[in-house]
PDB file of N, CA and C in Angstrom:
ATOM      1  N   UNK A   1     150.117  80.993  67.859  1.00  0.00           N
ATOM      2  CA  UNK A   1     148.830  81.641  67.962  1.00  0.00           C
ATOM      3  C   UNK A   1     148.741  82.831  67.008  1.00  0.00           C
ATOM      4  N   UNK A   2     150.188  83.598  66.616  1.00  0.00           N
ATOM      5  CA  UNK A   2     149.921  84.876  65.707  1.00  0.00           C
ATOM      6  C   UNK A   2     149.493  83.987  64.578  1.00  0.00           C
ATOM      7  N   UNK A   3     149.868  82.676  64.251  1.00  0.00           N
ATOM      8  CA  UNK A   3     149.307  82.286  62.854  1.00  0.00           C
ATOM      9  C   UNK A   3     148.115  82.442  62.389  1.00  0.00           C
ATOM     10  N   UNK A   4     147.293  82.486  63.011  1.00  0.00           N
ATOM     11  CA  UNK A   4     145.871  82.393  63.259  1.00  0.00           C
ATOM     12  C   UNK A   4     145.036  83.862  63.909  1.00  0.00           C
ATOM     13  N   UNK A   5     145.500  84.368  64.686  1.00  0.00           N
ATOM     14  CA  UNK A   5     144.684  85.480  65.313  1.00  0.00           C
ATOM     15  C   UNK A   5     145.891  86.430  65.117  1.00  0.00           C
ATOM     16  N   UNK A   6     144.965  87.607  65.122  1.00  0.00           N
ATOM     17  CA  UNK A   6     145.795  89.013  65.087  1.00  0.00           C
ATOM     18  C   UNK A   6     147.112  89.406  66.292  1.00  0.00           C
ATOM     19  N   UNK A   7     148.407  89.628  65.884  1.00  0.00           N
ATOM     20  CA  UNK A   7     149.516  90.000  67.181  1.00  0.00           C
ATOM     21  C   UNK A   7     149.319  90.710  68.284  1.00  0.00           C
ATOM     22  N   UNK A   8     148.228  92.061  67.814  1.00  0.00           N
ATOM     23  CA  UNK A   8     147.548  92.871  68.624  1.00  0.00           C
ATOM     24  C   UNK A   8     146.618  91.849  69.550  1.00  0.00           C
ATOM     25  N   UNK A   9     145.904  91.021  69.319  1.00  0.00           N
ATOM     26  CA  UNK A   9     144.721  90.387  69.878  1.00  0.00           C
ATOM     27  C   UNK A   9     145.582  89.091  70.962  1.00  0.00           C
ATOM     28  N   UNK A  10     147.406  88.541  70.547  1.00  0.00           N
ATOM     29  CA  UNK A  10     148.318  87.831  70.926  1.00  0.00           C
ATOM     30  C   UNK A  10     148.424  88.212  72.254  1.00  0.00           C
ATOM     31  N   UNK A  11     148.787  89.679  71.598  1.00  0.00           N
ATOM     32  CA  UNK A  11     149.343  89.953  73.134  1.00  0.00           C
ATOM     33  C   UNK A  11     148.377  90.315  73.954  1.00  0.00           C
ATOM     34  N   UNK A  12     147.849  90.710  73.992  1.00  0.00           N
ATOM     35  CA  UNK A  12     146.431  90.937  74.857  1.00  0.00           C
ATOM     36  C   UNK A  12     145.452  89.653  75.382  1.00  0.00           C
ATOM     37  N   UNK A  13     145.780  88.930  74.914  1.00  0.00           N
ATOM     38  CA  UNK A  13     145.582  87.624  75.403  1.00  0.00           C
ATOM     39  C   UNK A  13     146.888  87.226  76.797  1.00  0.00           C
ATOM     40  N   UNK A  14     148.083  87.065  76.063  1.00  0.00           N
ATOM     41  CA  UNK A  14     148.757  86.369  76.521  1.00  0.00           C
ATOM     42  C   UNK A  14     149.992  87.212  77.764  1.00  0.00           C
ATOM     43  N   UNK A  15     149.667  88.252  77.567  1.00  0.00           N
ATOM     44  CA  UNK A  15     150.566  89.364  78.583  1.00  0.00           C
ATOM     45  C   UNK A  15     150.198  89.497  79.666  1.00  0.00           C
ATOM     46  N   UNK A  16     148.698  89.245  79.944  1.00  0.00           N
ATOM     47  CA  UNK A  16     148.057  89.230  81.561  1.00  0.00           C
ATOM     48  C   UNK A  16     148.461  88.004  82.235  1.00  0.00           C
ATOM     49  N   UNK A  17     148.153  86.808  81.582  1.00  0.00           N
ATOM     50  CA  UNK A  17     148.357  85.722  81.766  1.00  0.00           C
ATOM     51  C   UNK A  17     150.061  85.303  82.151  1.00  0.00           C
ATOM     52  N   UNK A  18     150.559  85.991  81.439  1.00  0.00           N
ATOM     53  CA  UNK A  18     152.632  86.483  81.962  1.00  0.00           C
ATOM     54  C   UNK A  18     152.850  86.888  82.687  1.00  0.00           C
ATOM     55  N   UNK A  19     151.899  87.868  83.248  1.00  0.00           N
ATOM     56  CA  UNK A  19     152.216  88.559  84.713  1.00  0.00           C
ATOM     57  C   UNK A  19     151.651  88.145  85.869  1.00  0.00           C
ATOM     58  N   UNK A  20     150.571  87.432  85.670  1.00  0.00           N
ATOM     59  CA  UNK A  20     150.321  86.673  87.019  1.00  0.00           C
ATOM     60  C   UNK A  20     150.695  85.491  87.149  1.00  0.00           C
ATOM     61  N   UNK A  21     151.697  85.059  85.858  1.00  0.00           N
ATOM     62  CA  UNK A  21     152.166  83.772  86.465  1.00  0.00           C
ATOM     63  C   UNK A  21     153.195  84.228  87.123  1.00  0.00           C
ATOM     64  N   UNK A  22     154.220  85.633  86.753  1.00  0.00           N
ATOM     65  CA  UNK A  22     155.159  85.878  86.802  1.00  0.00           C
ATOM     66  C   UNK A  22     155.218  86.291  88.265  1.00  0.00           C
ATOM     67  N   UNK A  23     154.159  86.671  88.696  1.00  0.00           N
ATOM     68  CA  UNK A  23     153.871  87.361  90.002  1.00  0.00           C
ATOM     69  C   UNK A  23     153.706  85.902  91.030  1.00  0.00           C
ATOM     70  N   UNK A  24     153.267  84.677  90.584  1.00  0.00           N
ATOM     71  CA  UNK A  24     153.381  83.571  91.206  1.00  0.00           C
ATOM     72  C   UNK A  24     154.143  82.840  91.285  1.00  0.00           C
ATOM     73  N   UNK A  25     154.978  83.329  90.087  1.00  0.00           N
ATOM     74  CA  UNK A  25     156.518  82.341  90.331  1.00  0.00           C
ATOM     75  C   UNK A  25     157.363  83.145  90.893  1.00  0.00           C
ATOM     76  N   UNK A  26     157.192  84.460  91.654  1.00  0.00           N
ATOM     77  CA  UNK A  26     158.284  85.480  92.008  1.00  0.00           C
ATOM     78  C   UNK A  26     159.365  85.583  91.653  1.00  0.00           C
ATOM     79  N   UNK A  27     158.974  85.830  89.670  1.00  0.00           N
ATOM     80  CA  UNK A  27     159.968  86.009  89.491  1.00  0.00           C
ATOM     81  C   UNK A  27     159.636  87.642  88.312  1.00  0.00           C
ATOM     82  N   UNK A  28     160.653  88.420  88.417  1.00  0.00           N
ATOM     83  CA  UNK A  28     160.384  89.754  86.869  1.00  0.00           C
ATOM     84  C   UNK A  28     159.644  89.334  86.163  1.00  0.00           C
ATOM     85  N   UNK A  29     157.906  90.117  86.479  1.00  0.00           N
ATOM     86  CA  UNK A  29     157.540  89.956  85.203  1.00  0.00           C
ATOM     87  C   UNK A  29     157.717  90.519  84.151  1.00  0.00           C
ATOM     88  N   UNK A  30     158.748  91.116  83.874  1.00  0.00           N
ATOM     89  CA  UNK A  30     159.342  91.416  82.499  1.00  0.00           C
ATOM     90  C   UNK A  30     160.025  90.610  81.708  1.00  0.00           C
ATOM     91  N   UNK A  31     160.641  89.327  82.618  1.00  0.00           N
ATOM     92  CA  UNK A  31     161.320  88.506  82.236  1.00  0.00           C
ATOM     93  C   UNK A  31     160.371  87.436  81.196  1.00  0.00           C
ATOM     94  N   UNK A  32     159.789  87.404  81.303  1.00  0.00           N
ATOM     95  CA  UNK A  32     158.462  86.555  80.761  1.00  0.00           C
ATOM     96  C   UNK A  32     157.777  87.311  79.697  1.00  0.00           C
ATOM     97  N   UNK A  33     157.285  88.928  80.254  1.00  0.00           N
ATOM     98  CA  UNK A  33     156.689  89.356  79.176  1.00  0.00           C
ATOM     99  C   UNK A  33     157.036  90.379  77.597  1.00  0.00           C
ATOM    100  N   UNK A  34     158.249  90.239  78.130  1.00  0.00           N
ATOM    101  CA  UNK A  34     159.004  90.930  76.914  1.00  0.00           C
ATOM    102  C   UNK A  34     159.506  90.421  75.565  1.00  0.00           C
ATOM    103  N   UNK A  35     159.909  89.080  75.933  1.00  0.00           N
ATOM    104  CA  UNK A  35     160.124  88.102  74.955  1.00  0.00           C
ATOM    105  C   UNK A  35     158.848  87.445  74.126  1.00  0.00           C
ATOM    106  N   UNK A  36     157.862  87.327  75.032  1.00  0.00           N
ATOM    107  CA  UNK A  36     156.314  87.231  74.180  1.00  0.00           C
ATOM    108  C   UNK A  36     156.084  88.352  73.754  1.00  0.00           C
ATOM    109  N   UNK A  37     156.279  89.294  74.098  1.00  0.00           N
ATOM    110  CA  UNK A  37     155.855  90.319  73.275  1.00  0.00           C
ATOM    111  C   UNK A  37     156.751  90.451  71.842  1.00  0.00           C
ATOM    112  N   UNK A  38     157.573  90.322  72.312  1.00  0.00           N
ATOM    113  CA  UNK A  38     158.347  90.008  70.406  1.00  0.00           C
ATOM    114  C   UNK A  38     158.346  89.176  69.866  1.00  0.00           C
ATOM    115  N   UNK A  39     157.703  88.030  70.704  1.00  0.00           N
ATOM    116  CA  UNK A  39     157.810  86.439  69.602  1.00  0.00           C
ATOM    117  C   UNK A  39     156.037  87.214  69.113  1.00  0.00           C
ATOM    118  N   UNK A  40     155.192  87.821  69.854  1.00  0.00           N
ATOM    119  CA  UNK A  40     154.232  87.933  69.033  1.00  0.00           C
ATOM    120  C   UNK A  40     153.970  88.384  67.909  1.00  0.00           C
ATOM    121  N   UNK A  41     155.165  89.253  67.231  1.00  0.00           N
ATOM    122  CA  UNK A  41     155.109  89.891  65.948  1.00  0.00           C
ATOM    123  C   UNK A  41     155.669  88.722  65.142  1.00  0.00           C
ATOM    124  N   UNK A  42     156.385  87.419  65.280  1.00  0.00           N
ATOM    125  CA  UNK A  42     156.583  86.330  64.680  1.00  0.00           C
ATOM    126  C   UNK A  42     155.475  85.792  63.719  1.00  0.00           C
ATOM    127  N   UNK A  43     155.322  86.081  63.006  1.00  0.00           N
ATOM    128  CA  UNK A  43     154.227  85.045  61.925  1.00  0.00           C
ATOM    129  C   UNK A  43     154.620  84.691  60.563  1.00  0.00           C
ATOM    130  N   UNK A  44     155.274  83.539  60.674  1.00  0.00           N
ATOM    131  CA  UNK A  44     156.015  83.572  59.207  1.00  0.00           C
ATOM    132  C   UNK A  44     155.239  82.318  58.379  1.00  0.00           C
ATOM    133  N   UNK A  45     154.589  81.498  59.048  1.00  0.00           N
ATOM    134  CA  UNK A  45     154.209  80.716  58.897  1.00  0.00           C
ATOM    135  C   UNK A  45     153.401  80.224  57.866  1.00  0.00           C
ATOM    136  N   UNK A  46     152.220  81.025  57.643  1.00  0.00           N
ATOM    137  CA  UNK A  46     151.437  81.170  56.540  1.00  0.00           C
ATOM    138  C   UNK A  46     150.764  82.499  56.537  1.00  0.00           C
ATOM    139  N   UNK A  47     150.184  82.476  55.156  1.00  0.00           N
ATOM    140  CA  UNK A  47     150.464  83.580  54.431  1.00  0.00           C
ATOM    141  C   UNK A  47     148.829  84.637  55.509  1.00  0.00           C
ATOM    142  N   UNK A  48     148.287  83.837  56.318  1.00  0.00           N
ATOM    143  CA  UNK A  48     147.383  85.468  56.749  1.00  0.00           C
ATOM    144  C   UNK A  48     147.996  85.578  58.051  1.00  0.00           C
ATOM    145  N   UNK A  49     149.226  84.911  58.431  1.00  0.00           N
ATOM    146  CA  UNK A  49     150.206  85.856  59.870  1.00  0.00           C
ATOM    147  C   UNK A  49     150.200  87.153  59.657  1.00  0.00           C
ATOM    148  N   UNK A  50     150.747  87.847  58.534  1.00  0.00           N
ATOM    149  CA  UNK A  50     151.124  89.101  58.508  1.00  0.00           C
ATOM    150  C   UNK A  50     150.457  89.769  57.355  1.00  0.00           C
ATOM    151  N   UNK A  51     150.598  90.856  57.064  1.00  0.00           N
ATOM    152  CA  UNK A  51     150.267  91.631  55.870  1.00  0.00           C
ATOM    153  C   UNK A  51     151.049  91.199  54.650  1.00  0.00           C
ATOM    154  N   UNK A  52     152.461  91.577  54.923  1.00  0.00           N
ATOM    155  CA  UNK A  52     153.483  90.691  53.974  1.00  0.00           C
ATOM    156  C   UNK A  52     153.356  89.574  53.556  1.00  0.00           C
ATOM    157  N   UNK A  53     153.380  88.346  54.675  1.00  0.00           N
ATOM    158  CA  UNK A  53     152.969  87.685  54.313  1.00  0.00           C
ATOM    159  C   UNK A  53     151.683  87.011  52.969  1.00  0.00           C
ATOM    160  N   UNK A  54     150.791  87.419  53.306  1.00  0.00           N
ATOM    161  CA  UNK A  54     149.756  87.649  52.412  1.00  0.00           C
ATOM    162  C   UNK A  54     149.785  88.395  51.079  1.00  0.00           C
ATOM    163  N   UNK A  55     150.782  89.375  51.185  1.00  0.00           N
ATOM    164  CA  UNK A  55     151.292  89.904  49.509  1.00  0.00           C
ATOM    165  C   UNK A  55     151.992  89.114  48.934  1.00  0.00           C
ATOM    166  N   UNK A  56     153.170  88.024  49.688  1.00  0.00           N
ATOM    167  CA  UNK A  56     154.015  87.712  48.850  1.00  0.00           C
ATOM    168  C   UNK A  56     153.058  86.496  48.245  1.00  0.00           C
ATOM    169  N   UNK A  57     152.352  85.948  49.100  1.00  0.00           N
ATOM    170  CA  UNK A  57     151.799  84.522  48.682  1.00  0.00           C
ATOM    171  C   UNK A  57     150.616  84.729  47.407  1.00  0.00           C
ATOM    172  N   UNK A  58     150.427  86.466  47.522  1.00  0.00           N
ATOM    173  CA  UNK A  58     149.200  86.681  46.561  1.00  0.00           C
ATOM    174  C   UNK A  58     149.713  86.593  44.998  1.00  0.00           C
ATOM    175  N   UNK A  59     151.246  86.303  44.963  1.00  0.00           N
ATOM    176  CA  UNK A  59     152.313  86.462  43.789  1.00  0.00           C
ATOM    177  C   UNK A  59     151.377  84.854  43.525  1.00  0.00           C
ATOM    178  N   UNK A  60     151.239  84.545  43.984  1.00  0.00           N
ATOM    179  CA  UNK A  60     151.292  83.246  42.780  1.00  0.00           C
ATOM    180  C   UNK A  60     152.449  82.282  43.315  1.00  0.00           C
ATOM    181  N   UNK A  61     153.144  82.867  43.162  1.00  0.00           N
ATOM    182  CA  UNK A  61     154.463  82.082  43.260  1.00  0.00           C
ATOM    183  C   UNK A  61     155.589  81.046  44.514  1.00  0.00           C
ATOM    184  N   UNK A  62     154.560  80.822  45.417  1.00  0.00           N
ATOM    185  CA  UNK A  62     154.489  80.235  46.343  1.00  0.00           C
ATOM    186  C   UNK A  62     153.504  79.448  46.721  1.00  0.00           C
ATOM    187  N   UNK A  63     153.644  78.505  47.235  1.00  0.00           N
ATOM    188  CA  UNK A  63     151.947  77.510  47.923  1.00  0.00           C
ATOM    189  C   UNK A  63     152.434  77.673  49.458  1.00  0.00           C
ATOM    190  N   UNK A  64     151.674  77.331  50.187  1.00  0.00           N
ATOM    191  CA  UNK A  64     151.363  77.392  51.599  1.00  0.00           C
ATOM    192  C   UNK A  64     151.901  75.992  52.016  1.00  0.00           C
ATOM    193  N   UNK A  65     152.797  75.131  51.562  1.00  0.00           N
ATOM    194  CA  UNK A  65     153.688  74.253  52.007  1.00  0.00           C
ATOM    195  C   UNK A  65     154.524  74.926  52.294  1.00  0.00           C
ATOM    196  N   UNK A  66     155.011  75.800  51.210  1.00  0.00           N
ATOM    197  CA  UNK A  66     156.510  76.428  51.180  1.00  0.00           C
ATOM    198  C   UNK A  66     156.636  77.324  52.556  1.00  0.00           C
ATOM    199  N   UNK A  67     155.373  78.175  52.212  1.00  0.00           N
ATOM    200  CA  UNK A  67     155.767  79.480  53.485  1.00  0.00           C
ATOM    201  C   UNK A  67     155.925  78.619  54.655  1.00  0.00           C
ATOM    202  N   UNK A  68     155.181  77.117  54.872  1.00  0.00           N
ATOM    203  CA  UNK A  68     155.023  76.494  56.587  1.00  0.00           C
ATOM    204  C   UNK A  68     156.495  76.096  56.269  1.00  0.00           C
ATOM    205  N   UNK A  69     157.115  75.668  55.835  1.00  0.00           N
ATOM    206  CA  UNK A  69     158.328  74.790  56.004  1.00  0.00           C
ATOM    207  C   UNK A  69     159.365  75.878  56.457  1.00  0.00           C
ATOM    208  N   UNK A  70     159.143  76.897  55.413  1.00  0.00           N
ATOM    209  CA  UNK A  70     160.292  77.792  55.884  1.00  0.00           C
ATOM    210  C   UNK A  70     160.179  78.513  56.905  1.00  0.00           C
ATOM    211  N   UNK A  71     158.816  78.327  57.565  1.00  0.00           N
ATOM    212  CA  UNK A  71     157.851  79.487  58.224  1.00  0.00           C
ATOM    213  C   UNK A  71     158.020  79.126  59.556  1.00  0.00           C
ATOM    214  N   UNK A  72     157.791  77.766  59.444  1.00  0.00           N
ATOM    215  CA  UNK A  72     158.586  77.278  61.050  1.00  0.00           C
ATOM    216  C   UNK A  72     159.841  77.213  61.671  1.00  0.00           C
ATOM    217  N   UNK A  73     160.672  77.157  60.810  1.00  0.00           N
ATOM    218  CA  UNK A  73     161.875  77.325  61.050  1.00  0.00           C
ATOM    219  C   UNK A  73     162.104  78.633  61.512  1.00  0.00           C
ATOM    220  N   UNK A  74     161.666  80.079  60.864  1.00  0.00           N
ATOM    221  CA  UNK A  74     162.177  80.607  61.408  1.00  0.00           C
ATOM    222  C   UNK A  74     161.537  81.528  62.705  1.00  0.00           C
ATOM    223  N   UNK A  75     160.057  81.065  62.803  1.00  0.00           N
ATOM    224  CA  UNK A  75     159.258  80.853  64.157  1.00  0.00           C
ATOM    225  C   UNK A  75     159.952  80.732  65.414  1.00  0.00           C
ATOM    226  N   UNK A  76     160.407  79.339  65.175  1.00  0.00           N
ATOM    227  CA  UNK A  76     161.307  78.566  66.403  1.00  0.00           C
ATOM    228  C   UNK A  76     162.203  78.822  66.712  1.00  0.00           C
ATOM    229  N   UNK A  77     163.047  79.532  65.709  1.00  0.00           N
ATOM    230  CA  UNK A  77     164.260  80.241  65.603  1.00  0.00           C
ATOM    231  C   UNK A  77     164.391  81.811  66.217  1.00  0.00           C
ATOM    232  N   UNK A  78     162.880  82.071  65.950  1.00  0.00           N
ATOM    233  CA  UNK A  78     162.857  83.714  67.172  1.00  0.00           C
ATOM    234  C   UNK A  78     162.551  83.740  68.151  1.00  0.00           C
ATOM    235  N   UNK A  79     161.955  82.314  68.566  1.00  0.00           N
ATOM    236  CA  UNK A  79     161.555  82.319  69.953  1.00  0.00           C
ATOM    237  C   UNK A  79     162.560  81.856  70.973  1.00  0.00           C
ATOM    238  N   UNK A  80     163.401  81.350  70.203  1.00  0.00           N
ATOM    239  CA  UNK A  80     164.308  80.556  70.706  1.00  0.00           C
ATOM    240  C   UNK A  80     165.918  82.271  71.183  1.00  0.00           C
ATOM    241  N   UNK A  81     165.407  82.756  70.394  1.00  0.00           N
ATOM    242  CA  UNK A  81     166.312  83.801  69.742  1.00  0.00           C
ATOM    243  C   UNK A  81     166.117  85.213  71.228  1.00  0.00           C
ATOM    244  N   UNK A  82     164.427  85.653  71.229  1.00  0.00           N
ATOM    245  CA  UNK A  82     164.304  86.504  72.033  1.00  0.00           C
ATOM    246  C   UNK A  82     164.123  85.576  73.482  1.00  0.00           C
ATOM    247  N   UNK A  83     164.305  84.561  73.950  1.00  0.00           N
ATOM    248  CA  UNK A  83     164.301  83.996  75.343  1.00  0.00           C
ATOM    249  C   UNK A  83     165.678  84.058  75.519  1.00  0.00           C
ATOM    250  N   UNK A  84     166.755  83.725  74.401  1.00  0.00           N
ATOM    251  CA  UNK A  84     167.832  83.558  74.823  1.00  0.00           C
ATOM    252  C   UNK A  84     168.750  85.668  75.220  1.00  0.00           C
ATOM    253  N   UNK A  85     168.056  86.114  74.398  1.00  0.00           N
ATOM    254  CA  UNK A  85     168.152  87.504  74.700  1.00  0.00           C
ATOM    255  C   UNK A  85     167.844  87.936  76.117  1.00  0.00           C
ATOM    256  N   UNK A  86     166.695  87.826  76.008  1.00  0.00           N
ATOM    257  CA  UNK A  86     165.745  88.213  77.598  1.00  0.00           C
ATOM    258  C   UNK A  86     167.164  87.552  78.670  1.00  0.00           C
ATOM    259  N   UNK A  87     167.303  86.354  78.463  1.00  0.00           N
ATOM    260  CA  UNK A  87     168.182  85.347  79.812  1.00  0.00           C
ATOM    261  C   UNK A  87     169.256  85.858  79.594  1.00  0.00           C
ATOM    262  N   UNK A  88     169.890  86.855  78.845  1.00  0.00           N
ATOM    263  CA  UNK A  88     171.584  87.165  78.973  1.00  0.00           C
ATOM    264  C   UNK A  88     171.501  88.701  79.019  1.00  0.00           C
ATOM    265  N   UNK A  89     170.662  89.656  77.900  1.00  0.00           N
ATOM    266  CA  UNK A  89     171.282  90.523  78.289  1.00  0.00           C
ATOM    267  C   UNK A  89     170.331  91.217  79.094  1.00  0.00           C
ATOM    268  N   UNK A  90     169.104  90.781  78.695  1.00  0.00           N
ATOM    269  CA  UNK A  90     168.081  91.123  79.858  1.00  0.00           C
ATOM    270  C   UNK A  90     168.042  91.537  81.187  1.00  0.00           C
ATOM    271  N   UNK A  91     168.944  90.098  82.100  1.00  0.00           N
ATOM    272  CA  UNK A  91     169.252  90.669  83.099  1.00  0.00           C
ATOM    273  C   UNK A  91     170.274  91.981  83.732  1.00  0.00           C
ATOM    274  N   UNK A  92     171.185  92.337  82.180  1.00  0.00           N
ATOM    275  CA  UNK A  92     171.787  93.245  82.693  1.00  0.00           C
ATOM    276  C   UNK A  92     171.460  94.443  82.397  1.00  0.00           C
ATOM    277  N   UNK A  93     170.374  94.615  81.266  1.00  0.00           N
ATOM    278  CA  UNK A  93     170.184  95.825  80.450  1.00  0.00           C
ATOM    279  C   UNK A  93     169.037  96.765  81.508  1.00  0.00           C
ATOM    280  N   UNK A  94     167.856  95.162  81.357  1.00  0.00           N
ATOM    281  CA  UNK A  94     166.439  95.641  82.650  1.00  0.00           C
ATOM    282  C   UNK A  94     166.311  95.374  83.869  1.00  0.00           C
ATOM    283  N   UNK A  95     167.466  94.799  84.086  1.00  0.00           N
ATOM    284  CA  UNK A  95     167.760  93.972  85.677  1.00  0.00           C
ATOM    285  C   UNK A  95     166.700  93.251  85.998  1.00  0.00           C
ATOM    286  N   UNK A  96     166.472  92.081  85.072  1.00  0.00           N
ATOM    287  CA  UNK A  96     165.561  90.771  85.347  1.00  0.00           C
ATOM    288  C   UNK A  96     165.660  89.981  86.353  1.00  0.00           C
ATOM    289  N   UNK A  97     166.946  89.836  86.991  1.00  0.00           N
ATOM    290  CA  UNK A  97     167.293  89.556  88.156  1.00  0.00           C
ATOM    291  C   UNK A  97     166.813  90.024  89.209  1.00  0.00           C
ATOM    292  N   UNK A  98     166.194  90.887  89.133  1.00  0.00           N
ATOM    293  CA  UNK A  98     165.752  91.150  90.798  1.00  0.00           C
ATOM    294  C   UNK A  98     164.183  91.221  90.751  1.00  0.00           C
ATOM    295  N   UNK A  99     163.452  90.797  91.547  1.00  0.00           N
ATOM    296  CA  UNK A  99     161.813  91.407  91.814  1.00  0.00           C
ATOM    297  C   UNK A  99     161.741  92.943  92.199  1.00  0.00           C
ATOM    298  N   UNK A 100     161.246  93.312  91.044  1.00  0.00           N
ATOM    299  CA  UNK A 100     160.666  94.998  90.978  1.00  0.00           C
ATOM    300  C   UNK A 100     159.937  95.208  92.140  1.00  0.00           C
ATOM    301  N   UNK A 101     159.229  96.226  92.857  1.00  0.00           N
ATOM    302  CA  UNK A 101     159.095  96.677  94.042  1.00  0.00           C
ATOM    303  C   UNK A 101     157.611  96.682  93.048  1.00  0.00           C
ATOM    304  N   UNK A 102     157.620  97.257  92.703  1.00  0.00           N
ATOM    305  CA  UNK A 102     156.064  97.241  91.243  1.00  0.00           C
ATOM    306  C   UNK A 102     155.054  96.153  91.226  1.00  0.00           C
ATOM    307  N   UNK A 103     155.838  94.963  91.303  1.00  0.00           N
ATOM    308  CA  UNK A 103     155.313  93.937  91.217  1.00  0.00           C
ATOM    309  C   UNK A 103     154.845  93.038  92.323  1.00  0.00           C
ATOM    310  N   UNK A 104     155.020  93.891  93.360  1.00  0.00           N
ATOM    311  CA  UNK A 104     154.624  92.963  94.438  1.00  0.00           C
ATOM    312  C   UNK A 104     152.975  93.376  94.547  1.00  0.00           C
ATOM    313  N   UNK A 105     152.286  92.269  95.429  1.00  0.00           N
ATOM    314  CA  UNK A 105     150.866  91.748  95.104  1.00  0.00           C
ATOM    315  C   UNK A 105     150.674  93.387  96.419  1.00  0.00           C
ATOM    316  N   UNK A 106     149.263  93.608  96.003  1.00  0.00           N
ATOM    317  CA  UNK A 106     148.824  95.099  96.598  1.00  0.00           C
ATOM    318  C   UNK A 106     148.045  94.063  98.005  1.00  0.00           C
ATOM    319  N   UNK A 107     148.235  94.197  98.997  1.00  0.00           N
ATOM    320  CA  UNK A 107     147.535  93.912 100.365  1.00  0.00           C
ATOM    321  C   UNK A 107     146.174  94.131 100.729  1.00  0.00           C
ATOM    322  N   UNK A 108     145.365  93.642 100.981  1.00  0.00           N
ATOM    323  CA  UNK A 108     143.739  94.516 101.965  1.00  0.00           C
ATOM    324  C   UNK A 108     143.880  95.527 102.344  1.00  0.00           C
ATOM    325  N   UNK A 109     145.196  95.650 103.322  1.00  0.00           N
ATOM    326  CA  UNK A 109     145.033  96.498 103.890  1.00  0.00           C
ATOM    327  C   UNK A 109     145.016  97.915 103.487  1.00  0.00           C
ATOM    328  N   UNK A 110     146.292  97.956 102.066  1.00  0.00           N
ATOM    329  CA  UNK A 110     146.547  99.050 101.859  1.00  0.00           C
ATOM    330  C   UNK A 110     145.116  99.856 100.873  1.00  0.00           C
ATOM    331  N   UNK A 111     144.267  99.025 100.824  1.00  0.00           N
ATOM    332  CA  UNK A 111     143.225  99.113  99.963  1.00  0.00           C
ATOM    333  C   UNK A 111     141.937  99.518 100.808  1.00  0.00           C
ATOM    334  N   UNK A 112     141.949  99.497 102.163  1.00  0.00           N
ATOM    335  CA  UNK A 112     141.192 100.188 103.103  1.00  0.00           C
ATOM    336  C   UNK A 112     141.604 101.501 103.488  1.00  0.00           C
ATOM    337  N   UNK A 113     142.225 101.988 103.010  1.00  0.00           N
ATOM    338  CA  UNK A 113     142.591 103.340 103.577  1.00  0.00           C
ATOM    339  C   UNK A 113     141.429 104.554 103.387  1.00  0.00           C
ATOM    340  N   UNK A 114     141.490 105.069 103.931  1.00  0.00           N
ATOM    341  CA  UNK A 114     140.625 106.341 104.315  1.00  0.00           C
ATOM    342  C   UNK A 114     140.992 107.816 104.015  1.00  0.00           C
ATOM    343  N   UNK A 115     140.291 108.571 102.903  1.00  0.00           N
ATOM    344  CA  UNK A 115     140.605 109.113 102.500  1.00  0.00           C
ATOM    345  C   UNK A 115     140.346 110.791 103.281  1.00  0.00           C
ATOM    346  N   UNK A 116     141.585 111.674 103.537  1.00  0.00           N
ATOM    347  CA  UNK A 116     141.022 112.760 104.355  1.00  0.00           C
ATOM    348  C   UNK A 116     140.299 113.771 104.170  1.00  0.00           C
ATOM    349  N   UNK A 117     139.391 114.582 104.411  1.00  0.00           N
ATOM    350  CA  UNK A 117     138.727 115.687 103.726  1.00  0.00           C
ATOM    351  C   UNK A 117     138.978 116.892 104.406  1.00  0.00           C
TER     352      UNK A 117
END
């Protein structure tokens, strides 16, 4: 999706959507949303992913076969890269392993409360 739309506009799409799945699969939603958040700066793909991107390809000296071939590879290769991060050291660095107290769903009830004057 960064290939195409802005990383800023990625994650803001796709980070809400991480946490309420994450909140439905009871499991850290950090575990989920941290690794999208760094595969979202991933855009190697073609040349309007990134800023860079787009300078090097403005050389001339590349076609937009080249950047996809090499571009996917190393796409797949970071996503593959920050999940496998998140699943090892993740759990020991942010303690992904456990459900945050944060994350539990807010009740009715506690949302009726009455405020004193």
């Amino acid at each position: 999706m960064t290939e195409i739309v802005s990383n800023t506009a990625t994650a803001n799409i796709i980070l809400p959507l991480l946490a309420n799945l994450a909140v439905t699969l009871h499991v850290n939603p950090l575990l989920l949303m941290l690794p999208a958040t760094v595969v979202a700066s991933f855009a190697f793909t073609l040349p309007v992913g990134t800023p860079p991107n787009a300078i090097v390809f403005a050389t001339g000296e590349l076609r937009v076969i080249d950047m996809a071939r090499a571009g996917i590879f190393l796409d797949l290769l970071g996503q593959f890269l920050a999940m496998a991060v998140a699943m090892t050291y993740g759990y020991y660095v942010f303690g992904l392993g456990t459900y945050p107290q944060w994350a539990l769903p807010v009740s009715s009830s506690s949302l009726n409360m009455t405020i004193p004057r």
